[in-house]
Protein backbone atom coordinates (compact mmCIF):
# COMPACT_ATOMS: atom_id res chain seq x y z
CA UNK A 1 -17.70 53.97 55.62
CA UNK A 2 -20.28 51.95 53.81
CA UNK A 3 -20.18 48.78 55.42
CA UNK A 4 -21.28 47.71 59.11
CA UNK A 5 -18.78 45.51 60.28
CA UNK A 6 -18.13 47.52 63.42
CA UNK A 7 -14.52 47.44 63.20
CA UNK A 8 -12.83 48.70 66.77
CA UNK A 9 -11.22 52.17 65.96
CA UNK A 10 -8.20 50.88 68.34
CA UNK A 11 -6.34 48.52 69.82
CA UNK A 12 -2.60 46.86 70.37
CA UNK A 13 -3.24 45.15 67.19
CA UNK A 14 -4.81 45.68 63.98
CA UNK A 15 -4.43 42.52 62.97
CA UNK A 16 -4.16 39.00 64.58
CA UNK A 17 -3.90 36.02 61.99
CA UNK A 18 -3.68 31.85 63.65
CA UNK A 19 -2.12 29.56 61.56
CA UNK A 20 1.16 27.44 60.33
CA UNK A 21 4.23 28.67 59.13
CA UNK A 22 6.23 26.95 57.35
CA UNK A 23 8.91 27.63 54.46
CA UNK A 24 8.47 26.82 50.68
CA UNK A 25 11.72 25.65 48.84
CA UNK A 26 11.86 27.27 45.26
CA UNK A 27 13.90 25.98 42.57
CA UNK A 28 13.03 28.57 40.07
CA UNK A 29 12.42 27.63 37.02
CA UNK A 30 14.19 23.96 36.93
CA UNK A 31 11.86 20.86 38.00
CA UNK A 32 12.53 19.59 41.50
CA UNK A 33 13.77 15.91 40.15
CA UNK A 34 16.67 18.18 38.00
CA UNK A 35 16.86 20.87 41.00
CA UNK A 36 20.60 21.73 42.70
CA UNK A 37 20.02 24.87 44.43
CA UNK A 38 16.37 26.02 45.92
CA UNK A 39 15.51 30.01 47.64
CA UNK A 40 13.83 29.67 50.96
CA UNK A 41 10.60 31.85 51.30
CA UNK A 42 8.67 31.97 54.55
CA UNK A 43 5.10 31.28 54.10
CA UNK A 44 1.85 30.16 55.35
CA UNK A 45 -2.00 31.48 54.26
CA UNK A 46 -2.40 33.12 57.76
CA UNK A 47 1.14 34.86 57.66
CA UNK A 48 1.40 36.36 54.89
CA UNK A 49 -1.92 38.34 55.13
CA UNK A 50 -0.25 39.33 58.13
CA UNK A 51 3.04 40.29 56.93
CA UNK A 52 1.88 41.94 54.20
CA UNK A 53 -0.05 44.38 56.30
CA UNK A 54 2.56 44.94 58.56
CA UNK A 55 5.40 45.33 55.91
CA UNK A 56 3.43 47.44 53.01
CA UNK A 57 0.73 49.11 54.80
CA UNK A 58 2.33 49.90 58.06
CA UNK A 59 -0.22 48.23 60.52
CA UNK A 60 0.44 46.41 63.46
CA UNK A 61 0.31 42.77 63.25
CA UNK A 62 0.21 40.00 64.92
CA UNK A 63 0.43 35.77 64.16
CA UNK A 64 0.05 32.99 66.87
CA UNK A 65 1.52 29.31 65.58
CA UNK A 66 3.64 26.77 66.40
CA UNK A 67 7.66 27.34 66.28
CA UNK A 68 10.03 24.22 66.81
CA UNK A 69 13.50 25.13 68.77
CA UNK A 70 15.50 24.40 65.90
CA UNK A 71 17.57 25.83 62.96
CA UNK A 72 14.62 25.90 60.77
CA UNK A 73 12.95 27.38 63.50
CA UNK A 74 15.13 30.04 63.87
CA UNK A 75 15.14 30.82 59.99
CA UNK A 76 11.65 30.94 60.18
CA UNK A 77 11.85 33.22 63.63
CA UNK A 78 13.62 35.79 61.70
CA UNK A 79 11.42 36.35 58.74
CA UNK A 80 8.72 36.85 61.05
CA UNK A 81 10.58 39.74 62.83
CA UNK A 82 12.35 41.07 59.30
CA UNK A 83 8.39 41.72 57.90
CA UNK A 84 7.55 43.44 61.12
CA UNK A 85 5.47 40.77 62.49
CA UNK A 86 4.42 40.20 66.52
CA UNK A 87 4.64 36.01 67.18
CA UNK A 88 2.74 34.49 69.65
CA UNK A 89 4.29 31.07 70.08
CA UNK A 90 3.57 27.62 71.18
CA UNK A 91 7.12 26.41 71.59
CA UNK A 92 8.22 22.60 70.40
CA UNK A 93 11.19 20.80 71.21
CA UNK A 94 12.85 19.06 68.41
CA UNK A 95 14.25 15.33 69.12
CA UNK A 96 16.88 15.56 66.49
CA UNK A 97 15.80 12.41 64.28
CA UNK A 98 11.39 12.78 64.16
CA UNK A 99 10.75 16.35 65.13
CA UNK A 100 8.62 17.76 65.68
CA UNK A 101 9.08 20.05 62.83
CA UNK A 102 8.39 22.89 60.93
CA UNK A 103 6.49 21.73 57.12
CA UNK A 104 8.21 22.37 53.89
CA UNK A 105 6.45 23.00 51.18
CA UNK A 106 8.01 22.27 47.54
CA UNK A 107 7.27 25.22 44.96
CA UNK A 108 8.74 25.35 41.40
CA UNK A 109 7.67 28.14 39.27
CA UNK A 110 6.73 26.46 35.96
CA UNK A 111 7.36 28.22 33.16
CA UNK A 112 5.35 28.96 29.53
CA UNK A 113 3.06 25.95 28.85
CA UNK A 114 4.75 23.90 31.93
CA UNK A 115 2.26 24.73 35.31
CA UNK A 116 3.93 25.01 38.70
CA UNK A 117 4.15 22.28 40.87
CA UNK A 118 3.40 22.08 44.34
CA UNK A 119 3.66 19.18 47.04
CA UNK A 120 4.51 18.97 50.90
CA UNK A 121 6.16 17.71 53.59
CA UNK A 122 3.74 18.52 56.56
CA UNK A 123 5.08 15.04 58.36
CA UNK A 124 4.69 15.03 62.00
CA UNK A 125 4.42 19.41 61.64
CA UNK A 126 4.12 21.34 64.85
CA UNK A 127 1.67 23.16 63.89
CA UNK A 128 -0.80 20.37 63.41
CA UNK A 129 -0.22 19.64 66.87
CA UNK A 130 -1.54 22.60 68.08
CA UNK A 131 -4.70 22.74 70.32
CA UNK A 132 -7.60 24.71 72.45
CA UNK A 133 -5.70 25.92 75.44
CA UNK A 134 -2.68 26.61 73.70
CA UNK A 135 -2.83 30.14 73.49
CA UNK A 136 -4.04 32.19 76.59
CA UNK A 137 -6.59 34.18 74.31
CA UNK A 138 -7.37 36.72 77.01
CA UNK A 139 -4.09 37.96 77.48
CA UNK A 140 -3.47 37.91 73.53
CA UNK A 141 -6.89 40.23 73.28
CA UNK A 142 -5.99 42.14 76.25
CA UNK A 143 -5.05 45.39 74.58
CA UNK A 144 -7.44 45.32 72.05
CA UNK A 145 -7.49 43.72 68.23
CA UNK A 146 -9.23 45.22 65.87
CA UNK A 147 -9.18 41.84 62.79
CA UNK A 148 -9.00 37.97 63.78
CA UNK A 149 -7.84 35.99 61.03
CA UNK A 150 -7.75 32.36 60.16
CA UNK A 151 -7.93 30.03 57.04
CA UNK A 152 -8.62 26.47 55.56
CA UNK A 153 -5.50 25.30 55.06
CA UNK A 154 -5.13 25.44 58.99
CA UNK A 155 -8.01 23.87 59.33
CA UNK A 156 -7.18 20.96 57.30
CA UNK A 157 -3.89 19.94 59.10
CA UNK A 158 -5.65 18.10 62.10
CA UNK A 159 -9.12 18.04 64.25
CA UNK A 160 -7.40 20.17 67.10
CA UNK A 161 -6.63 22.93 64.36
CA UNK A 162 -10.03 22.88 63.53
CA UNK A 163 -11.30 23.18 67.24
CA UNK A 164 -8.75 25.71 67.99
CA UNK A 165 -9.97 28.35 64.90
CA UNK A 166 -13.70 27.62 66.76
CA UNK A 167 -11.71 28.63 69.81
CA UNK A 168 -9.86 31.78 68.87
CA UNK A 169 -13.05 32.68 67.19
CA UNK A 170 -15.29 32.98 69.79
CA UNK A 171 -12.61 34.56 71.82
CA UNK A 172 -12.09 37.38 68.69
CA UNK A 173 -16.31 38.04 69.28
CA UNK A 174 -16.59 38.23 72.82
CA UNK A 175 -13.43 41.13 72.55
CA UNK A 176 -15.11 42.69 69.62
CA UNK A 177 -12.92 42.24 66.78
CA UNK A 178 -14.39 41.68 63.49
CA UNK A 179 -13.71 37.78 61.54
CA UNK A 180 -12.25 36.72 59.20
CA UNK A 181 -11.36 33.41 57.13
CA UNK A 182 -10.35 32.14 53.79
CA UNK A 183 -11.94 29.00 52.65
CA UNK A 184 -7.95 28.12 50.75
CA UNK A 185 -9.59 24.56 50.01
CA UNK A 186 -6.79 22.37 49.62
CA UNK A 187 -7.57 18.87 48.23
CA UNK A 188 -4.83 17.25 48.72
CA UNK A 189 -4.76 18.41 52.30
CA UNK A 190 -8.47 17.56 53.23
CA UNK A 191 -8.14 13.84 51.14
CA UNK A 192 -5.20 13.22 54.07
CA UNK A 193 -7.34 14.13 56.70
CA UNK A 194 -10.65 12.90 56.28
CA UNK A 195 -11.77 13.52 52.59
CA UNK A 196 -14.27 16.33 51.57
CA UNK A 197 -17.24 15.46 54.23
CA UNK A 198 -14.98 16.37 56.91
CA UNK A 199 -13.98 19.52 54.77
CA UNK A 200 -17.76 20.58 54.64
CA UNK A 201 -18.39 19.69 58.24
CA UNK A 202 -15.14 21.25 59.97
CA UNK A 203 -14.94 24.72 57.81
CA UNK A 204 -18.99 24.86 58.18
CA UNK A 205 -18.51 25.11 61.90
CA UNK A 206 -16.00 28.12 61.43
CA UNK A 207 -17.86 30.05 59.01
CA UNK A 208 -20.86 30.19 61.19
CA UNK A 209 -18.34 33.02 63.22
CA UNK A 210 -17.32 34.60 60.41
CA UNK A 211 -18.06 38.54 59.14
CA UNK A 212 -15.52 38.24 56.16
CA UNK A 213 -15.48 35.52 54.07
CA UNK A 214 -12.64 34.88 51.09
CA UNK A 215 -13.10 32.57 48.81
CA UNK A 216 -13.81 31.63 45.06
CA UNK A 217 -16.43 29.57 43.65
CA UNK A 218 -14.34 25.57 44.04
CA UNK A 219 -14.04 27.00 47.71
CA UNK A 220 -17.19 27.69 48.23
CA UNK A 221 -18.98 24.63 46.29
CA UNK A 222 -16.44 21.91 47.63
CA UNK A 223 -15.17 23.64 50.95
CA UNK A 224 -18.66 24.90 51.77
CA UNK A 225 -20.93 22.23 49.81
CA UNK A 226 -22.78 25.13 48.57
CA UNK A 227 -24.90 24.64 45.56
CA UNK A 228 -23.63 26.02 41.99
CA UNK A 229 -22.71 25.57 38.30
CA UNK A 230 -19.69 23.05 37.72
CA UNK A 231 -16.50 25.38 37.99
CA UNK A 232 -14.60 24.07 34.96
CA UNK A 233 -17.74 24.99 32.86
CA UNK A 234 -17.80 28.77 33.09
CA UNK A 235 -16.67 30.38 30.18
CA UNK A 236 -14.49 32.79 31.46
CA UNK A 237 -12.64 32.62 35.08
CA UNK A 238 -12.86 36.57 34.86
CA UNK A 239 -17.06 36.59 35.03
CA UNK A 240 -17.86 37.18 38.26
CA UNK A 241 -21.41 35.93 37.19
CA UNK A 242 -21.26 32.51 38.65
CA UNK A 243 -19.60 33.46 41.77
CA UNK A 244 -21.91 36.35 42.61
CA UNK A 245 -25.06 33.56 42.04
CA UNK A 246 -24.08 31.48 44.90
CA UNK A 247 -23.75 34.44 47.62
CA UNK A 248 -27.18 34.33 48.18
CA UNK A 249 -27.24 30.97 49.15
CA UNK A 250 -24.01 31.65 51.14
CA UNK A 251 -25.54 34.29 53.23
CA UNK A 252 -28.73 32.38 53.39
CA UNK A 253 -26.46 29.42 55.64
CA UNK A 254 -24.50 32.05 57.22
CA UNK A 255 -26.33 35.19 57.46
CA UNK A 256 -23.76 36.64 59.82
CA UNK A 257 -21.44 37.27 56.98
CA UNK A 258 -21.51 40.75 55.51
CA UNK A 259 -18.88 40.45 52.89
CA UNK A 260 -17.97 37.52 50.55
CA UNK A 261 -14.83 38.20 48.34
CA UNK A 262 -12.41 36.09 45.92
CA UNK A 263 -9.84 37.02 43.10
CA UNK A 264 -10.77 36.35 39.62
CA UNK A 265 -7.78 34.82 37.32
CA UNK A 266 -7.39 33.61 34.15
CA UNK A 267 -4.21 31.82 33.04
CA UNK A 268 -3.02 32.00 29.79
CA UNK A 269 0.47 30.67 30.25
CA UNK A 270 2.10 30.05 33.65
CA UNK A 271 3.71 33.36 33.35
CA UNK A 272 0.95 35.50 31.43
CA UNK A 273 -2.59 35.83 33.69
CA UNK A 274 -5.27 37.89 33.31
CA UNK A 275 -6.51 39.24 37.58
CA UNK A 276 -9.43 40.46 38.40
CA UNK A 277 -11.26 40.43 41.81
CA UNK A 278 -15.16 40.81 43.27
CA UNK A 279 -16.71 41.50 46.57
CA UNK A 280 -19.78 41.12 47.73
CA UNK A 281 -21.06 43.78 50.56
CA UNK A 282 -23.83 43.62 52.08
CA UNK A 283 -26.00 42.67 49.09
CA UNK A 284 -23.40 45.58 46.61
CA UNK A 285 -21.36 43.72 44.31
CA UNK A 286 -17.99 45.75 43.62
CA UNK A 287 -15.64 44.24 40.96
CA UNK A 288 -12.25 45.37 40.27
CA UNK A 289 -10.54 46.63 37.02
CA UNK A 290 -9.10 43.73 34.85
CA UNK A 291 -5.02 43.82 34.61
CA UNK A 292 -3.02 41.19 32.76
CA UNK A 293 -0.05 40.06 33.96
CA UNK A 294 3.36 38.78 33.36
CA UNK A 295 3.91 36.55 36.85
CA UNK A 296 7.19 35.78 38.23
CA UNK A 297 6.19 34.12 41.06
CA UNK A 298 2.24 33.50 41.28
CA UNK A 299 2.55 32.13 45.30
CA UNK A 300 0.53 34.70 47.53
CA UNK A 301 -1.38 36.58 45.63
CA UNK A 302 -4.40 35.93 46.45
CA UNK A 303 -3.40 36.44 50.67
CA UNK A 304 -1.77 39.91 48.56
CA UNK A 305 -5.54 40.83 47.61
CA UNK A 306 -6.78 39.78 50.84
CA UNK A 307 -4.66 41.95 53.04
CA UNK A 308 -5.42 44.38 50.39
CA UNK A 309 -8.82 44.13 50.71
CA UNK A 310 -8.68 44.17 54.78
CA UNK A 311 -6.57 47.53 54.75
CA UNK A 312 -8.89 48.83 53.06
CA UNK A 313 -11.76 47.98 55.03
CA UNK A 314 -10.03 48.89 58.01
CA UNK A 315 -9.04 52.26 56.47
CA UNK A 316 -12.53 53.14 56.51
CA UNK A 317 -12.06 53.15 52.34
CA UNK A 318 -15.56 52.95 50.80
CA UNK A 319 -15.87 49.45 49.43
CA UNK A 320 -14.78 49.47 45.49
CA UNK A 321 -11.73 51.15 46.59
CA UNK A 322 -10.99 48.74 49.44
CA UNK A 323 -11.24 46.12 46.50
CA UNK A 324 -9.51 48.01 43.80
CA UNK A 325 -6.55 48.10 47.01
CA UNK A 326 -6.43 44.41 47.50
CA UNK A 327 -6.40 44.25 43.24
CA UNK A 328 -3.29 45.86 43.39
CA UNK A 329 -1.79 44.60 45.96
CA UNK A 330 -2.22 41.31 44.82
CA UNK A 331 -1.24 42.04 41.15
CA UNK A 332 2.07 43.45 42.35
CA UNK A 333 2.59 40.94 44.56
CA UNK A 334 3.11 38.38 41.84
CA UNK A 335 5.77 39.86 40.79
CA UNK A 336 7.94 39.68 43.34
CA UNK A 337 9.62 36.35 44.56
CA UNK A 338 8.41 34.53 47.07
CA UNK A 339 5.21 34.50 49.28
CA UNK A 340 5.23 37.96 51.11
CA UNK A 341 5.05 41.33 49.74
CA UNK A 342 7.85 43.70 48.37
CA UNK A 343 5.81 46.65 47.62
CA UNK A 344 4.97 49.74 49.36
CA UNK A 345 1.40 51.38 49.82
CA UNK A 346 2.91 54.16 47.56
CA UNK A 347 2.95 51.71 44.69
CA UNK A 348 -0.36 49.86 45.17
CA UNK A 349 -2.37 53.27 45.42
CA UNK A 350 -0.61 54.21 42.65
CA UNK A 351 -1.32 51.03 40.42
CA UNK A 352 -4.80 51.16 42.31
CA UNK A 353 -5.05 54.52 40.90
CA UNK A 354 -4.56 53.04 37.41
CA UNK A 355 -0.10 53.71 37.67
CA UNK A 356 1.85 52.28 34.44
CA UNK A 357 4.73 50.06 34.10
CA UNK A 358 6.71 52.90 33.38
CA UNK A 359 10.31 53.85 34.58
CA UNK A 360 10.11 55.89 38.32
CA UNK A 361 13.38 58.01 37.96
C-alpha cells in the first residue's frame, strides 16, 4: 500500500541483513581512561536492524558475518540467538596471540555538556576478511527473502566487504527481494581505508542496487558526493528542508531508488535530544511528529528507526505511518541500554499512536 517496491508476500525470511558484529564495551557514565568495570552490548549497523525486527516486531530474521571460534565468539553467538536472530556464518579460527578476532568498539555515554565518545579496535577483525564466495547465496535465498540489507560501515572495513555487498546484492535482485542500505558514513573508518574518494567510489557502486536508501544529509553529501548546502550551516537539524533538496539529485544518479529516509536530531545536551525523522517516497515527502527526549543510551537509534521504518513497509502500512513506526521505535530505543531493542510492538504503536510517559499499571 502506496509504494511500489514489490515486496515478496513470503518467504523463509523477512529479513536478511550482511555485515560485522562485534561488541561495544560501555563504561556508563565514567570516561574510559578512569573506567573499572564496562557492560558488554552486542552490536553492529547490519544486526541490530535485524534484531530489532526479530525481537520487537516478531519477524523472521536473518544476519550472515564473520564469527571467530573463540570466547568472544561465543558471547557474541549467544546474543544473536537470545534476540531471535538466524546466523549465517563464515567461521574463523583464532591463533590465540593475533586472531583473527571479533572488533570491539569503545562506547561511553557522556553525560550533560560532556558528548560520548567512541573509538575502535577493528585490528586484524574477521569480518573485514570476509569475501565474494563466502556465502553460498543461492542456498541462503533458497526459501525465499523478502528484505536484503547492508550498510556503510561494512563497506568501509576492507575492498572485499565492499565487493561482497555488490555480491549479495545482485544475488537479493535476481531472487526478488527488495534493497536496502544505510549510507552510516563513518570518517574515521573510510580515512583508514582509503580516505573519502574511495568512500564515494565504493558506496556509489552499491547504491546503484539499491530500492531503500537511509541516510542523512553528511551521508549523502560526503558518502555519496552529492551536491548540497554545508551541513553545519542549517539552522535547525530538525528542518527537513535541506535534506529533502538533495533527493532530487539523489534519484537523478540513482533512479532505481524509490525511497530515501534519515532521522532528524537535535542535541541539546548529551542526554536531552529533540528526534524527528523524514522519508522520501516516490516523489511524497512524509515527516514524522517531533518528540524530545531524555537519552540513556543514544547507540542504535537510528538502526531503531530503520527497522521501524522497514516493518512498516513490509506491513503493507501506508507510508507516514511506516515512518511515524520507525519514529517510535527509534525514540524508545534510546532509552534502553545498549544497541538492540527492549521494546515491544505494543509500545511503539502505542507511542506511534501519540502514548505518554505515564505509569502502565
Amino acid at each position: 500500500m502506496g509504494t511500489s517496491l514489490n515486496i515478496p508476500s513470503s518467504g523463509t525470511f523477512d529479513f536478511l541483513a550482511l555485515g560485522a558484529l562485534v561488541h561495544r564495551l560501555d563504561p556508563g557514565l565514567v570516561p574510559f581512561r578512569k573506567a573499572t568495570t564496562c557492560s558488554i552490548h552486542v552490536s553492529g549497523g547490519e544486526f541490530n536492524c535485524a534484531a530489532n525486527l526479530a525481537d520487537a516486531f516478531g519477524m523472521r530474521a536473518a544476519i550472515a558475518t564473520a564469527l571467530v571460534d573463540y570466547p568472544i565468539g561465543e558471547l557474541i553467538a549467544g546474543q544473536v540467538r537470545a534476540m531471535g536472530v538466524t546466523p549465517f556464518y563464515k567461521h574463523f579460527a583464532h591463533d590465540g596471540v593475533r586472531g583473527p578476532n571479533m572488533a570491539t568498539v569503545y562506547s561511553d555515554r557522556g553525560h550533560g555538556v560532556r558528548g560520548p565518545v567512541v573509538f575502535y579496535n577493528r585490528c586484524n577483525e574477521a569480518a573485514a576478511q570476509l569475501k565474494p564466495g563466502d556465502f553460498d547465496w543461492k542456498a541462503v535465498f533458497a526459501g525465499g527473502v523478502r528484505w536484503f540489507h547492508s550498510g556503510g560501515i561494512f563497506a568501509a572495513l576492507s575492498e572485499t566487504t565492499a565487493e561482497l555487498i555488490v555480491e549479495a546484492m545482485e544475488a537479493a535482485k535476481r531472487h526478488g527481494a527488495v534493497t536496502s542500505f544505510d549510507v552510516n558514513y563513518r570518517e574515521r573508518l573510510w580515512s583508514a581505508s582509503g580516505g573519502l574518494g574511495r568512500a564515494q567510489s565504493v558506496l556509489g557502486r552499491i547504491v546503484e542496487h539499491v530500492d531503500v536508501l537511509v541516510g542523512n544529509e553528511e551521508d549523502l553529501q560526503k558518502g555519496l558526493g552529492i551536491p548540497g548546502p554545508q551541513v553545519a550551516s542549517s539552522s535547525s537539524k530538525l528542518d527537513p528542508g535541506s535534506f529533502v533538496g538533495m533527493i532530487e539529485r539523489v534519484v537523478a544518479r540513482y533512479p532505481q531508488i524509490k525511497i530515501v529516509a534519515t532521522t532528524l536530531r537535535e542535541v541539546h545536551s548529551t542526554n536531552r535530544h529533540s528526534w524527528g525523522a523524514v522519508a522520501w517516497v516516490e516523489g511524497k515527502t512524509h515527516v514524522s511528529p517531533t518528540v524530545d527526549l531524555d537519552v540513556h543510551d543514544r547507540v542504535g537509534g537510528g538502526d531503531g528507526f530503520a527497522s521501524g521504518l522497514f516493518y512498516g513497509l513490509m506491513t503493507n502500512e501506508p507510508p507516514q505511518e511506516a515512518v511515524k513506526l520507525g519514529w517510535a521505535h527509534g525514540a524508545l530505543l534510546t532509552t534502553f541500554p545498549g544497541d538492540t531493542t527492549m521494546a515491544t510492538l505494543e509500545q511503539v504503536r502505542a507511542f506511534a499512536r501519540g502514548g505518554s510517559a505515564r505509569i502502565q499499571r
